[in-house]
Protein backbone atom coordinates (compact mmCIF):
# COMPACT_ATOMS: atom_id res chain seq x y z
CA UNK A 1 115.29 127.97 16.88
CA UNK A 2 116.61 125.23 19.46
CA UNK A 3 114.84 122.68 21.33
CA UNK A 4 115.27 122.02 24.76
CA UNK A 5 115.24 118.70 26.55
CA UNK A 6 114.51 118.47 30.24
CA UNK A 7 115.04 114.98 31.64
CA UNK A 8 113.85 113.98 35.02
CA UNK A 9 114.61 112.73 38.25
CA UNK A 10 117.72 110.43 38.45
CA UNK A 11 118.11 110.56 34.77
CA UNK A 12 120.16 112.38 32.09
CA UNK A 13 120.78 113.55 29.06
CA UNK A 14 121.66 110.26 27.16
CA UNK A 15 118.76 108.57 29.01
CA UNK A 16 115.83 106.98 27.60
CA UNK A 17 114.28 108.43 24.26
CA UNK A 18 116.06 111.60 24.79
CA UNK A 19 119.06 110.82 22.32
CA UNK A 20 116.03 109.03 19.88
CA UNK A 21 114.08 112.54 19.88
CA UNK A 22 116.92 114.63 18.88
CA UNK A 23 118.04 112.45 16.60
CA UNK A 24 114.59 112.54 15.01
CA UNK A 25 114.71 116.37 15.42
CA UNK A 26 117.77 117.61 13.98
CA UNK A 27 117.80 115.08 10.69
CA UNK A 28 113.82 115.13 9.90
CA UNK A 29 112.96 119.13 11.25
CA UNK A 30 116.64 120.27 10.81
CA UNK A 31 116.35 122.21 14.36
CA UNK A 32 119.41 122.39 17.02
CA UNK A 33 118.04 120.19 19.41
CA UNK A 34 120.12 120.48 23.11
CA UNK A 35 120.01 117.98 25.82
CA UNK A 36 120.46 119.54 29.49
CA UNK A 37 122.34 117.80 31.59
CA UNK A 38 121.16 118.60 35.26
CA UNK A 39 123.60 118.05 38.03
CA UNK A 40 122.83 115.43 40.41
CA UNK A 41 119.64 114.63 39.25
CA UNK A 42 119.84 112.01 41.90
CA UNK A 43 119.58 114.65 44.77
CA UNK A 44 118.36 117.33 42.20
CA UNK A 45 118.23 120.75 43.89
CA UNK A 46 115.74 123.36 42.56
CA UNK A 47 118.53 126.51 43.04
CA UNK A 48 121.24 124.15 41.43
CA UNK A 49 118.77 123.67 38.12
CA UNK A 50 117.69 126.60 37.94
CA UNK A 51 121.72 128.67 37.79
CA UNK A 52 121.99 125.62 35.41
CA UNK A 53 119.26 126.23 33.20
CA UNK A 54 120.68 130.21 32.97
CA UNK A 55 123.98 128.76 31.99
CA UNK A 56 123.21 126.65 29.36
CA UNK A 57 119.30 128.11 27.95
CA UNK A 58 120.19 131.44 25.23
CA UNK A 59 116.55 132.54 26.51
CA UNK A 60 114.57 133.95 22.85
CA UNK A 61 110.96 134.11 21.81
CA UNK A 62 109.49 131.18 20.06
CA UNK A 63 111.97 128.26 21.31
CA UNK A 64 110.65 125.37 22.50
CA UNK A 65 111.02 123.43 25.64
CA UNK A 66 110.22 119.74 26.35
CA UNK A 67 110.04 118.12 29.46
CA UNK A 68 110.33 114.83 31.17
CA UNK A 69 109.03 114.30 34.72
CA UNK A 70 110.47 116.17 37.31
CA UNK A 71 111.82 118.52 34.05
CA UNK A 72 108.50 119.49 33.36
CA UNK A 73 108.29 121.64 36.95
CA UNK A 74 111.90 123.02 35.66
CA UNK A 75 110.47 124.08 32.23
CA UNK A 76 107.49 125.88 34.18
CA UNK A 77 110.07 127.72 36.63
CA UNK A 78 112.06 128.53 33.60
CA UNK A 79 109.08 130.27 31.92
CA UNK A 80 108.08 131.80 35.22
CA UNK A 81 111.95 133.64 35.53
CA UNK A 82 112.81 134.64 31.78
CA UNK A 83 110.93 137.37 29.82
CA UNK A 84 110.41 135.27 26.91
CA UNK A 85 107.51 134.76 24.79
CA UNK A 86 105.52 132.39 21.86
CA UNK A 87 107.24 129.63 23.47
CA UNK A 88 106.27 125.85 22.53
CA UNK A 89 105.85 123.72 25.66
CA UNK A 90 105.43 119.78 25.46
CA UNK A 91 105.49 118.04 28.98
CA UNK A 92 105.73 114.08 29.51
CA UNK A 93 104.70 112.36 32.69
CA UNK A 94 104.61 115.47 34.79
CA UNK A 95 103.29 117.30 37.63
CA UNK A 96 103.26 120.49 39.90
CA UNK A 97 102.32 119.70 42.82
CA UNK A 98 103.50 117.53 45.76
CA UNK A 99 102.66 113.53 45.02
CA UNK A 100 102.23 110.84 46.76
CA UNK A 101 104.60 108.72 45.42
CA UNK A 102 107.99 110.99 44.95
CA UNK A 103 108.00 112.98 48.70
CA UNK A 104 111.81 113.91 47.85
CA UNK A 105 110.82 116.29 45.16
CA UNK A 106 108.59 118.43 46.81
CA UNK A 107 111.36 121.12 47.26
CA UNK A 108 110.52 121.45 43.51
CA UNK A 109 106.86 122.20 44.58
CA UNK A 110 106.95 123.93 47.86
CA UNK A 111 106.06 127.06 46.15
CA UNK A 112 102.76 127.29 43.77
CA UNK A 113 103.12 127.81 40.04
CA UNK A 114 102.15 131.47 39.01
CA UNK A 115 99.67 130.29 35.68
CA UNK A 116 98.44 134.12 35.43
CA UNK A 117 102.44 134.78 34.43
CA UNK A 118 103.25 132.03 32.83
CA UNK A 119 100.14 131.09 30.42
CA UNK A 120 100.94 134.53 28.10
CA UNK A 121 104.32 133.07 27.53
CA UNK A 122 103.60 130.23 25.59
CA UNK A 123 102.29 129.92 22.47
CA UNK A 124 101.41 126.01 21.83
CA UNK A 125 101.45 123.10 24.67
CA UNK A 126 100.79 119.67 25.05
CA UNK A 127 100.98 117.27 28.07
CA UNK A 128 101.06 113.49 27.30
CA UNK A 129 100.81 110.79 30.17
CA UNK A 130 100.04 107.22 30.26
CA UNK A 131 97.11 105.38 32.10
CA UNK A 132 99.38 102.70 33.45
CA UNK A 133 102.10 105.33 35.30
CA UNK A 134 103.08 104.79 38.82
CA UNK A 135 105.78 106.90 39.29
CA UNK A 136 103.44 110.11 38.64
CA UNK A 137 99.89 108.79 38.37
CA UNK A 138 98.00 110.24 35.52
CA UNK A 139 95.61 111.96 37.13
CA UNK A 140 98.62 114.65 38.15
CA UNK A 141 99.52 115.37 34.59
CA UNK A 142 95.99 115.59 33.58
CA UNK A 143 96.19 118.68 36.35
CA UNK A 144 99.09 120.21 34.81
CA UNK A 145 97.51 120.16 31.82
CA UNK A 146 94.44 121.69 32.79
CA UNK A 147 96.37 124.53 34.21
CA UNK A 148 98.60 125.18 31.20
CA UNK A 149 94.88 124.47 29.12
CA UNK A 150 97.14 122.29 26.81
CA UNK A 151 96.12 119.60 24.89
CA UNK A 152 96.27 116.24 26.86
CA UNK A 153 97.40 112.80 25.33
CA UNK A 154 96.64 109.65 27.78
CA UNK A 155 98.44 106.75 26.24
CA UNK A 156 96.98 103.08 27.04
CA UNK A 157 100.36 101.87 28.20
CA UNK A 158 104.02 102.97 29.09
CA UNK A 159 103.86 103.58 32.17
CA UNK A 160 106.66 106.50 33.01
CA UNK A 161 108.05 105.97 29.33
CA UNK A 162 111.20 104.56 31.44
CA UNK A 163 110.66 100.86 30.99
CA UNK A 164 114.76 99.64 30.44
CA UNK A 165 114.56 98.42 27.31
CA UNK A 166 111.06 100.16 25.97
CA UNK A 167 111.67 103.39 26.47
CA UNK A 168 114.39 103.81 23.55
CA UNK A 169 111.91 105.21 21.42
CA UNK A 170 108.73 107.67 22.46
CA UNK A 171 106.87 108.03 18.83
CA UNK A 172 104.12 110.29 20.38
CA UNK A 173 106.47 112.63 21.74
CA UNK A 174 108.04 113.40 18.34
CA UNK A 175 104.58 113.39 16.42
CA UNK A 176 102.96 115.80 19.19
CA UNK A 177 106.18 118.15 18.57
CA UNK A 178 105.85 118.41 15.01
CA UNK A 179 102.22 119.91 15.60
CA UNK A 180 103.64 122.66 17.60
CA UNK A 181 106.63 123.22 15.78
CA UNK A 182 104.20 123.44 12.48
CA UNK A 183 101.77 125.68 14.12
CA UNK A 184 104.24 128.31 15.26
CA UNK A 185 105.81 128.03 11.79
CA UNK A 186 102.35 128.71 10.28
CA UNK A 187 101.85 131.34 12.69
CA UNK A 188 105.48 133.59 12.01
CA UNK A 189 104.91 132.57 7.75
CA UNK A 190 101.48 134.95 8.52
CA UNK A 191 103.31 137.57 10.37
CA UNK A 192 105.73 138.24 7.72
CA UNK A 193 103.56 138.21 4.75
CA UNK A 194 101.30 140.37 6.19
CA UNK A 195 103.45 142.89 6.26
């Protein structure tokens, strides 16, 4: 089943610890892992991702979705449009609702996230964040993660996991997507031999 990366605000799909993770992925968990490639993240439109995200997600129960910043409002909108189900959902450094510090995304906001639709979707989730982030202070992630009830990793440091130069590998992010790759595997390996 393929993995979905989200990347963020101003970034891409070669950015950061995105080519790292699905390295890790597809040689150590032997799952498709596929970067999306937003267009103009720079001015990033929420229709424009969206028609995006129908072009280039094949939409089937118990994928997984990971997102980075501003991705992890596109995963949620994804979820909230497809008719999918037992999804795995792990969020970085994200948010959903308008902040402070990034006014020019609140397009991606305007409009509250329905939970009550969303939450049966998903199967496992996790939201990480760091302490030291000031491009989405943590304290907006640790919302998002109360509203998905997901498990919620603070790291001491790494501020948006975008430092140049530090942010070519995101360890946590691979070890926290193991656990719900595992526990959906767990989960179908009891369906089958129960039958």
């Amino acid at each position: 089943m393929t993995i979905y990366m989200f990347h963020g605000y101003t970034s891409n799909a070669n950015d950061h610890w995105f080519p790292w993770l699905e390295n890790r992925v597809e040689t150590e968990l032997h799952r498709p892992f596929k970067k999306l490639n937003f267009p103009d993240s720079d001015h990033p439109v929420e229709q424009a991702w969206d028609q995006y995200c129908d072009a280039n997600i094949d939409p089937a129960d118990g994928m997984t979705l990971v997102g980075h910043s501003l991705g992890c409002i596109q995963v949620l909108h994804y979820l909230d449009q497809h008719d999918i189900h037992n999804v795995n959902v792990l969020l970085v450094s994200g948010f959903d609702e308008p902040i402070w510090t990034l006014p020019e995304l609140d397009s991606f906001t305007e409009h509250p996230v329905d939970y009550s639709g969303i939450l049966p979707k998903i199967r496992k989730v996790a939201v990480i964040s760091a302490i030291n982030d000031d491009s989405v202070p943590y304290p907006y992630t640790l919302t998002l993660a109360r509203h998905l009830h997901a498990k919620f990793v603070l790291m001491p440091s790494g501020h948006h996991f975008t430092d140049t130069g530090k942010d070519k590998q995101l360890p946590i992010v691979f070890e926290e997507l193991k656990q719900l790759i595992k526990k959906i595997r767990v989960l179908l390996a009891c369906k089958y031999t129960a039958y």
